[in-house]
Protein backbone atom coordinates (compact mmCIF):
# COMPACT_ATOMS: atom_id res chain seq x y z
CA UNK A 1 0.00 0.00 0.00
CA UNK A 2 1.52 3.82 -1.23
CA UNK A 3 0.30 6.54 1.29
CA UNK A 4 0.36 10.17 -0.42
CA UNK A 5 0.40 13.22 1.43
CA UNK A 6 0.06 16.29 -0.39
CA UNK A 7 0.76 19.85 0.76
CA UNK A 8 3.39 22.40 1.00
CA UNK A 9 4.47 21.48 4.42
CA UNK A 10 1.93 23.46 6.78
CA UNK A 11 0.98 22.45 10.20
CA UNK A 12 -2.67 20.77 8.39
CA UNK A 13 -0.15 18.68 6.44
CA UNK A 14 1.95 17.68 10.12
CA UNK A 15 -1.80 16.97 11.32
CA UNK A 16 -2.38 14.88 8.53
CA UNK A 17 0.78 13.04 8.54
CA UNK A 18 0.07 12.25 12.24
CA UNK A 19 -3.34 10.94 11.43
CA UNK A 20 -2.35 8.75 9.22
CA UNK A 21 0.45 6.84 11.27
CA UNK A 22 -2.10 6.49 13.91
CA UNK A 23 -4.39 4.93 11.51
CA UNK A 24 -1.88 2.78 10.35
CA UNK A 25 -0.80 1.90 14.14
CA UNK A 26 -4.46 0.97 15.09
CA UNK A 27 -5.44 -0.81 12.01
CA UNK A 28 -2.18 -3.39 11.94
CA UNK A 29 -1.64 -1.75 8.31
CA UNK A 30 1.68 -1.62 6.32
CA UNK A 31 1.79 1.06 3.69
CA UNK A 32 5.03 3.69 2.54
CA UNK A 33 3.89 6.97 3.42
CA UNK A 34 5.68 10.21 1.69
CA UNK A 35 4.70 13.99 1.49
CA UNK A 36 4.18 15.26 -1.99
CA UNK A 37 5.18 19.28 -1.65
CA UNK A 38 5.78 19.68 -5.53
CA UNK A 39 3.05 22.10 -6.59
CA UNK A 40 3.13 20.74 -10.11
CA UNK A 41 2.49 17.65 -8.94
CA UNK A 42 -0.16 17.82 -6.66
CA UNK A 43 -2.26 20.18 -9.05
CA UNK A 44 -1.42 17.35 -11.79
CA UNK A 45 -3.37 14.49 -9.67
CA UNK A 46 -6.38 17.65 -9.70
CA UNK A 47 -5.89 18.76 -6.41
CA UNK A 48 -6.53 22.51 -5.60
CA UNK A 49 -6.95 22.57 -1.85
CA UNK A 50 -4.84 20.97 0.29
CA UNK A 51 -4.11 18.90 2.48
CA UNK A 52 -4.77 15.90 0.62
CA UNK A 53 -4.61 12.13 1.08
CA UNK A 54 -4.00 9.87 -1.76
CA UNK A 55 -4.07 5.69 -1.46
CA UNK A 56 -2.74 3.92 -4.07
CA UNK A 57 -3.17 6.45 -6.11
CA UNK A 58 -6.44 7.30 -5.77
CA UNK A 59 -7.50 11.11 -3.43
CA UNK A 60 -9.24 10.22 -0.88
CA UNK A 61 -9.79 13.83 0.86
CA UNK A 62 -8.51 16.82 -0.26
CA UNK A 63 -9.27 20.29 1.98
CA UNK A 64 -9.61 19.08 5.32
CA UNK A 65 -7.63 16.54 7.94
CA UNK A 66 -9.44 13.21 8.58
CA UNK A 67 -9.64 11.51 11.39
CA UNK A 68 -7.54 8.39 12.47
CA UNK A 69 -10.69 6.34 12.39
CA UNK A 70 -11.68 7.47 9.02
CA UNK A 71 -7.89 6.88 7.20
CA UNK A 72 -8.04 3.00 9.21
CA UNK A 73 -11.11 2.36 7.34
CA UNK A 74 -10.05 3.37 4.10
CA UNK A 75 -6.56 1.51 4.76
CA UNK A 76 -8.58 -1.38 5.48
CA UNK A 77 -11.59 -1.57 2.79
């Protein structure tokens, strides 16, 4: 499983990041997780509004932080 996060680096990106690795510690999930920051790319997957969270390659959220509960279930469906 790939794990995108996409963002410039702002403290909602941090937030996001965080969420995720709790997801990932409470669902028993594996993935590789990296930060996207390249503007080019992130408005190339049709993003506008970040943070966003991508999951093997598809955007899951973009705009707001989800919870840990809501990135386990999508790690786990």
């Amino acid at each position: 499983m790939k794990i995108e996060i996409l963002g410039m680096g702002c403290a909602k990106c941090a937030q996001l990041a965080e969420n995720v690795k709790k997801a990932l510690e409470s669902s028993g999930k594996k993935a590789e997780v990296t930060k996207v920051t390249d503007l080019n790319a992130i408005m190339n997957r049709g993003v506008i509004s970040t943070p966003a969270l991508v999951i093997d390659g598809k955007v899951k959220c973009t705009g707001r932080i989800p919870d840990p509960k809501e990135i386990a279930e999508w790690v786990t469906a």
